[in-house]
N, C-alpha and C. Protein backbone atom coordinates (compact mmCIF):
# COMPACT_ATOMS: atom_id res chain seq x y z
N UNK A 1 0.85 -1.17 0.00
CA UNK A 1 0.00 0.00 0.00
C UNK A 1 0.90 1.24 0.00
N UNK A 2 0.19 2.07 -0.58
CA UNK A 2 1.03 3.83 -0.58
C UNK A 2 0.39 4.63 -0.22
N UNK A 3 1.26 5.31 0.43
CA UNK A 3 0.27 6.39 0.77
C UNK A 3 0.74 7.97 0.45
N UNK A 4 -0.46 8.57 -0.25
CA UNK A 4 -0.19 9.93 -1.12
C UNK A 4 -0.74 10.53 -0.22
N UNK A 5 0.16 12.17 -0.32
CA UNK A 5 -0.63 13.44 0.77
C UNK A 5 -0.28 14.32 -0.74
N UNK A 6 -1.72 15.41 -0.32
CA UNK A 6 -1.84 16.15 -1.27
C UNK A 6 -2.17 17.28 -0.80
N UNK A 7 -1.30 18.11 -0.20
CA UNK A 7 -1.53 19.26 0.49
C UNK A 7 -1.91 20.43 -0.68
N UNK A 8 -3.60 20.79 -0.18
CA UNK A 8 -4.30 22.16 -1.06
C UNK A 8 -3.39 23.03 -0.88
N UNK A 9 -2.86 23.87 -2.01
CA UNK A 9 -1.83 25.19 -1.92
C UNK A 9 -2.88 25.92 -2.23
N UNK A 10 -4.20 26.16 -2.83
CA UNK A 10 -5.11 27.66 -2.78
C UNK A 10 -6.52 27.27 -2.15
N UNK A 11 -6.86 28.42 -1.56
CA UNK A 11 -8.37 28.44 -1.06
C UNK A 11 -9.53 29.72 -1.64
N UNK A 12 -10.43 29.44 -1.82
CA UNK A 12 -11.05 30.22 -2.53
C UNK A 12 -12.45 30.43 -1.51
N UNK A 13 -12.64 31.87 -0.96
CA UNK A 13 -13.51 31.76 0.30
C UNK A 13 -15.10 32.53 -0.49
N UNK A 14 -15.67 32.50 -0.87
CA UNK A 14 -16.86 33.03 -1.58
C UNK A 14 -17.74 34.34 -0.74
N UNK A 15 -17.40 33.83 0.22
CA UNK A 15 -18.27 34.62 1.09
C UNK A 15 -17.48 34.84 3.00
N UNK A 16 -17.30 35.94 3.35
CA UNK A 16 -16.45 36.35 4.50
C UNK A 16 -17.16 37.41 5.09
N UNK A 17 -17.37 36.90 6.45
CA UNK A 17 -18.36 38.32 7.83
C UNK A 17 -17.12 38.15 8.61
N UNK A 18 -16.72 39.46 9.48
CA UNK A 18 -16.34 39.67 10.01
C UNK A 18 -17.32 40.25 11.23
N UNK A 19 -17.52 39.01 12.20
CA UNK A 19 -18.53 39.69 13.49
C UNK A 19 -18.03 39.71 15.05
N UNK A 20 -19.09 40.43 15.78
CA UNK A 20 -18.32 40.29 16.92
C UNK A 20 -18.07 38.23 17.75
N UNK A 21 -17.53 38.68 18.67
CA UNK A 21 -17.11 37.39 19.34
C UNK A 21 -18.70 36.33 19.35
N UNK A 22 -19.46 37.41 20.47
CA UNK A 22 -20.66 36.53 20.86
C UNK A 22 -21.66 36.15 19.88
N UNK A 23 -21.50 37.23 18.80
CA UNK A 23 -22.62 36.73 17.30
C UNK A 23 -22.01 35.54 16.84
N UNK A 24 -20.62 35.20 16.61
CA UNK A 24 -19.73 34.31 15.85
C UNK A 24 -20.08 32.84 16.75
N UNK A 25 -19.90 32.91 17.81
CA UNK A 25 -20.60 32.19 18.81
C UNK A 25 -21.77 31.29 18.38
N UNK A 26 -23.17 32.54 18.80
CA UNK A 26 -24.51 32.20 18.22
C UNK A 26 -25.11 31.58 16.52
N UNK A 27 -23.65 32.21 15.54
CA UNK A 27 -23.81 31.58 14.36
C UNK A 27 -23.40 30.69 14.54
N UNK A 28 -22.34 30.15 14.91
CA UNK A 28 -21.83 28.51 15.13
C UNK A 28 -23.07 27.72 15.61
N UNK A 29 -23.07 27.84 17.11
CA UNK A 29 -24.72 27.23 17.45
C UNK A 29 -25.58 26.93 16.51
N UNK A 30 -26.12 28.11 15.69
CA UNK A 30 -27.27 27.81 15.59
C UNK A 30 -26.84 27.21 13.98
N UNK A 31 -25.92 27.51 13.43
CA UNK A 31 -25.56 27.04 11.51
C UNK A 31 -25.16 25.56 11.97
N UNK A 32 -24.47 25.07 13.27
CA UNK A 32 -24.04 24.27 12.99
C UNK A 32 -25.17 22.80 12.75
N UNK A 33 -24.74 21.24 12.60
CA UNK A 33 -25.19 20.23 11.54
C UNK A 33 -25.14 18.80 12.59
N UNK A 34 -24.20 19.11 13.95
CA UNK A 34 -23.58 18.24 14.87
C UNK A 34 -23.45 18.89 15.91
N UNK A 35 -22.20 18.46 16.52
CA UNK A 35 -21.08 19.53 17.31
C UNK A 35 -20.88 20.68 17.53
N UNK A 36 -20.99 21.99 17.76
CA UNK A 36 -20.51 23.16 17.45
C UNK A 36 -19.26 23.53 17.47
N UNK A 37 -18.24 23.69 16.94
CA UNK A 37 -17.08 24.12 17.04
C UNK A 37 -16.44 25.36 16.62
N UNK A 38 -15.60 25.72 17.33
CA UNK A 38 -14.28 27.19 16.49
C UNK A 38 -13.40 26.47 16.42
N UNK A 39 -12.98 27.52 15.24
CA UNK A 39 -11.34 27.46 15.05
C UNK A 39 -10.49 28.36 15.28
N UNK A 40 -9.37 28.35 16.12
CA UNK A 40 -8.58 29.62 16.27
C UNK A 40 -7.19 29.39 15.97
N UNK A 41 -7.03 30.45 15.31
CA UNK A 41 -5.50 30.56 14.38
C UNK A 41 -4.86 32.06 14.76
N UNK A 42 -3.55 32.18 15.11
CA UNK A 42 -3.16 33.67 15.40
C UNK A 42 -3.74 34.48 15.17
N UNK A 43 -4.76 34.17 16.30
CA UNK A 43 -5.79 35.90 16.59
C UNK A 43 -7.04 35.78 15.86
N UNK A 44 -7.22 34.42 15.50
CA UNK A 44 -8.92 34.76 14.22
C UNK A 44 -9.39 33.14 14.92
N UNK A 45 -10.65 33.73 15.31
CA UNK A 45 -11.53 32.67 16.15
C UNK A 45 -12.31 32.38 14.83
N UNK A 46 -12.63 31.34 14.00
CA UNK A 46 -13.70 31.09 13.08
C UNK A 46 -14.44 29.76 12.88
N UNK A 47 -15.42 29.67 11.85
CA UNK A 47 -15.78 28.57 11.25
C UNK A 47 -16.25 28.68 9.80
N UNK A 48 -15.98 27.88 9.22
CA UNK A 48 -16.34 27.54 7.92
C UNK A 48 -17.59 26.52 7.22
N UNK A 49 -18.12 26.78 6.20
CA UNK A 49 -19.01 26.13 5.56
C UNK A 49 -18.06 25.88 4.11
N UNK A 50 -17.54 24.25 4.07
CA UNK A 50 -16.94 23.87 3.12
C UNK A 50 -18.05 23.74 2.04
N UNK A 51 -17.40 23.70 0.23
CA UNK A 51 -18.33 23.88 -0.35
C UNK A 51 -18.26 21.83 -1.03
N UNK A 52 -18.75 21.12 -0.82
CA UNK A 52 -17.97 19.72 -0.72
C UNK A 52 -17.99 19.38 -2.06
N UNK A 53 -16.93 18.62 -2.62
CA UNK A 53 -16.40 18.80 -3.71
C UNK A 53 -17.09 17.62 -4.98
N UNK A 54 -17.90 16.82 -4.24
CA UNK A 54 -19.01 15.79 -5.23
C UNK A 54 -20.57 16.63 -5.47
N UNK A 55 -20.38 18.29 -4.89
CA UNK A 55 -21.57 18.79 -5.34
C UNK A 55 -21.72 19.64 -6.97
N UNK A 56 -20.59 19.71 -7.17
CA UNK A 56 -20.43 20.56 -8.24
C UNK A 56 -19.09 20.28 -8.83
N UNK A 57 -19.50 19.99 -10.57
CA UNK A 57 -18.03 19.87 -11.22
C UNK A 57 -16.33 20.53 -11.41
N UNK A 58 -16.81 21.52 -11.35
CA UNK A 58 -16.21 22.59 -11.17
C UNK A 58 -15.38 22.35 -9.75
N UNK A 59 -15.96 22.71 -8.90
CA UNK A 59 -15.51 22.64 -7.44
C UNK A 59 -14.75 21.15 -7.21
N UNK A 60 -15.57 20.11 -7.51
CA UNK A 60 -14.06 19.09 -7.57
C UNK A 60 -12.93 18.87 -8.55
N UNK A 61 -12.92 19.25 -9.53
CA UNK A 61 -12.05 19.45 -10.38
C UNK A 61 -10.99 20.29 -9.63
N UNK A 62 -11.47 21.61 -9.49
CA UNK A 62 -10.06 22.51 -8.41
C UNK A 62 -9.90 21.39 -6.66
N UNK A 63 -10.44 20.83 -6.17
CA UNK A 63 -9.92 20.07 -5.33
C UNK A 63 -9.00 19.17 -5.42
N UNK A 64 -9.32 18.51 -6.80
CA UNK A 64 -8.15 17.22 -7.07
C UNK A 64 -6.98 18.24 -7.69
N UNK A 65 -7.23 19.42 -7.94
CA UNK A 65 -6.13 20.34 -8.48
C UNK A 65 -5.26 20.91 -7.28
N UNK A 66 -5.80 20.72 -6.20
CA UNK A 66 -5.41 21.16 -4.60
C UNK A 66 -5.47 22.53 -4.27
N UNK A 67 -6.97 22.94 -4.66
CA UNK A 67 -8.03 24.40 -4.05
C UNK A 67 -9.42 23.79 -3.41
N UNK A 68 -9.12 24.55 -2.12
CA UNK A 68 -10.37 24.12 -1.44
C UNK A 68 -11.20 25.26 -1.69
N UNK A 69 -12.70 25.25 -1.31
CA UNK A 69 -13.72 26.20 -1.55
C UNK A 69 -14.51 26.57 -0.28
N UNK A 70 -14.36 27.52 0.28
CA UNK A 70 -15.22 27.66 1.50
C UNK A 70 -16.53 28.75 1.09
N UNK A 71 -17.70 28.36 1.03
CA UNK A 71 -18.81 28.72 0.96
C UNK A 71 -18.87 30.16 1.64
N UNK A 72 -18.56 29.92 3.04
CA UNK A 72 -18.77 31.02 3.87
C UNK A 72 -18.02 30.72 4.94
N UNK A 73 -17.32 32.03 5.60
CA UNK A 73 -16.66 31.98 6.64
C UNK A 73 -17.00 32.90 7.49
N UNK A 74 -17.14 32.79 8.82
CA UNK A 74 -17.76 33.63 9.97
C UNK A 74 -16.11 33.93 10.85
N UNK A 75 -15.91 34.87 10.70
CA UNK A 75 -14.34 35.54 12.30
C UNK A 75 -14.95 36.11 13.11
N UNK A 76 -13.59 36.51 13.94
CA UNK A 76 -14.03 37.29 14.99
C UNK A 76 -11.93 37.69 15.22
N UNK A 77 -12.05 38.89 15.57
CA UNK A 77 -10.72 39.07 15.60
C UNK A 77 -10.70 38.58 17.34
N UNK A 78 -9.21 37.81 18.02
CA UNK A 78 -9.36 37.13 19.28
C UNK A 78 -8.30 36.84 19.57
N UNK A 79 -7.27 37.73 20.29
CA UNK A 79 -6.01 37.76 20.53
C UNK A 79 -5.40 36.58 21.49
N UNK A 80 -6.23 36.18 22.24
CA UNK A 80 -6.08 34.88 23.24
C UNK A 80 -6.90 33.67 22.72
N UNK A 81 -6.13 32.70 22.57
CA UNK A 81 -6.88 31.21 23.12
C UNK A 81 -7.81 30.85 23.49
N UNK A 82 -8.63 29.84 23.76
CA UNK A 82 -9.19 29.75 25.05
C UNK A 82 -9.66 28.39 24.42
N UNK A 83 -10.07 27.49 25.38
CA UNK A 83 -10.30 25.62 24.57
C UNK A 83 -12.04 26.08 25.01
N UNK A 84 -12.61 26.91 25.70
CA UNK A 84 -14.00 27.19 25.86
C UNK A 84 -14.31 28.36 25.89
N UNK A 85 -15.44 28.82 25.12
CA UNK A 85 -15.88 29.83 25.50
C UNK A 85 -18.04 29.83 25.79
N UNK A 86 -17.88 30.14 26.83
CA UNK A 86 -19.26 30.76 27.41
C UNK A 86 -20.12 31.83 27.63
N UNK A 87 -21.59 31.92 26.57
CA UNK A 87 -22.16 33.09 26.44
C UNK A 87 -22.66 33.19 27.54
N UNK A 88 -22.44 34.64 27.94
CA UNK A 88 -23.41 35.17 29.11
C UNK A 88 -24.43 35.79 29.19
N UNK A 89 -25.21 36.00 27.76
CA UNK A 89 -26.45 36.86 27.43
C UNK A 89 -26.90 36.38 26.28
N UNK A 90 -28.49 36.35 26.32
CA UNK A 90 -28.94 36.09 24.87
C UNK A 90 -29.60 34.71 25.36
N UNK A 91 -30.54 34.31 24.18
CA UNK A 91 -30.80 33.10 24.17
C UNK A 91 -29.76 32.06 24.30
N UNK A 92 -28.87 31.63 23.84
CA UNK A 92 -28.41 31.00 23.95
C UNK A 92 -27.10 30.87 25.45
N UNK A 93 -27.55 32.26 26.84
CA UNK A 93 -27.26 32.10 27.93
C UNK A 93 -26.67 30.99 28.15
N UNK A 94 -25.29 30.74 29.12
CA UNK A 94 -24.56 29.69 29.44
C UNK A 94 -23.93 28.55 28.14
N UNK A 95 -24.43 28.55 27.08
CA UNK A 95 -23.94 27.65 25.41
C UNK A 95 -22.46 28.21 26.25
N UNK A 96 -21.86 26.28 26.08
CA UNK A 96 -20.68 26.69 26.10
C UNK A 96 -20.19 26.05 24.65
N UNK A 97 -19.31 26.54 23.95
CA UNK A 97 -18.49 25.78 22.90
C UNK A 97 -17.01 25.75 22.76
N UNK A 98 -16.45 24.59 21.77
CA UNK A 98 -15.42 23.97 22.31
C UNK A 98 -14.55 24.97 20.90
N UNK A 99 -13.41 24.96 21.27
CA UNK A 99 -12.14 25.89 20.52
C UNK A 99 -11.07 25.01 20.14
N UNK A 100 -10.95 24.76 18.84
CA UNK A 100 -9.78 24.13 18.38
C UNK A 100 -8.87 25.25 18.07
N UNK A 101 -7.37 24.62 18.91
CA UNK A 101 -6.07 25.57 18.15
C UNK A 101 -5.56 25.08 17.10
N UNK A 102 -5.86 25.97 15.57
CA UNK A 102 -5.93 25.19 14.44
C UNK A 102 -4.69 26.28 13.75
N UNK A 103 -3.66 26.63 14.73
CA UNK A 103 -2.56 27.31 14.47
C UNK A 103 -1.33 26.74 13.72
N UNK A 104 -1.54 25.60 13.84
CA UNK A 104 -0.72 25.13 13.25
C UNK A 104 -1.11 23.79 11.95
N UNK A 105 -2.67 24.02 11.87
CA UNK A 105 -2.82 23.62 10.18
C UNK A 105 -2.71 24.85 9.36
N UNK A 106 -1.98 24.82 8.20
CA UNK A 106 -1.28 25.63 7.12
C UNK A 106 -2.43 26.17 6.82
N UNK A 107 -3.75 25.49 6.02
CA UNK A 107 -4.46 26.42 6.04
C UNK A 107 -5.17 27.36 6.86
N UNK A 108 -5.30 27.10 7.18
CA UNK A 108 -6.08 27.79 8.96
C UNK A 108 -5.52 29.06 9.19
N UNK A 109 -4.13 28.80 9.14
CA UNK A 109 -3.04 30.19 9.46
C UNK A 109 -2.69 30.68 8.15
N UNK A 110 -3.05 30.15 7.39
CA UNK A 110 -3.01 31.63 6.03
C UNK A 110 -4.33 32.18 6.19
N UNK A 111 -5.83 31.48 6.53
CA UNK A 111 -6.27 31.97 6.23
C UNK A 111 -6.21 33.35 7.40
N UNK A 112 -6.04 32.61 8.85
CA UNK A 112 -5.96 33.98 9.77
C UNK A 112 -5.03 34.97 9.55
N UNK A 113 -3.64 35.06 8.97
CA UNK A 113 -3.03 35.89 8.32
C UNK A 113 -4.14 36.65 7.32
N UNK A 114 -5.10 36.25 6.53
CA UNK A 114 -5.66 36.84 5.36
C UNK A 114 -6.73 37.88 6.64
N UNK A 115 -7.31 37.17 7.11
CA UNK A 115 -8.20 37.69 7.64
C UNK A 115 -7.37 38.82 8.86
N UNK A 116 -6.65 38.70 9.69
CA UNK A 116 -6.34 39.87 10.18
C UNK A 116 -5.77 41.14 9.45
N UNK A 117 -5.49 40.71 8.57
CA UNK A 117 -5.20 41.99 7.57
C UNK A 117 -5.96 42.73 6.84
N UNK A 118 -7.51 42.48 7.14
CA UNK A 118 -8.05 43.45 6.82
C UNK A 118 -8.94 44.13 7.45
């Protein structure tokens, strides 16, 4: 057996909000499908809606080309860490959700490089 890695060198994001902490929060909650999760990469708390690549020709064609497609991406600019964070207002009072440090997947940290720069 062999085994091939095919690391995506471009990402193509269609759609990008930049909101506060606790909205980014409440969109996770409530968009999410499972689990709720963030991702945090030097300073950019987010999540993504991948665009999956057996929905459209186009879109898998640039995947096996190694470009991923993110539908939509929700930030929050977020200078600290944290493996939890807990709302304290709003419907969704006490929602705690869980924080991946995704600082050190390549994409993740270009994209938070992209995103703190603007």
């Amino acid at each position: 057996m062999s085994v091939r890695y095919n690391d995506n060198s471009d990402l193509v994001i269609h759609h990008a909000y930049e909101v506060g902490m606790d909205d980014l929060v409440r969109l996770c909650i409530s968009r999410s499908h499972g689990s709720p999760m963030l991702y945090w990469a030097d300073g950019i708390a987010f999540f993504y809606e991948q665009i999956p690549p057996m929905m459209n020709a186009k879109v898998e064609e640039d995947f096996l080309a190694g470009k991923d497609h993110w539908a939509e991406v929700y930030y929050s600019k977020v200078k600290e860490y944290k493996s939890v964070i807990e709302l304290d207002n709003g419907e969704f009072r006490g929602a705690k959700i869980g924080v991946v440090d995704a600082s050190k997947f390549s994409m993740h940290k270009d994209f938070a490089k992209w995103a703190g720069s603007r």
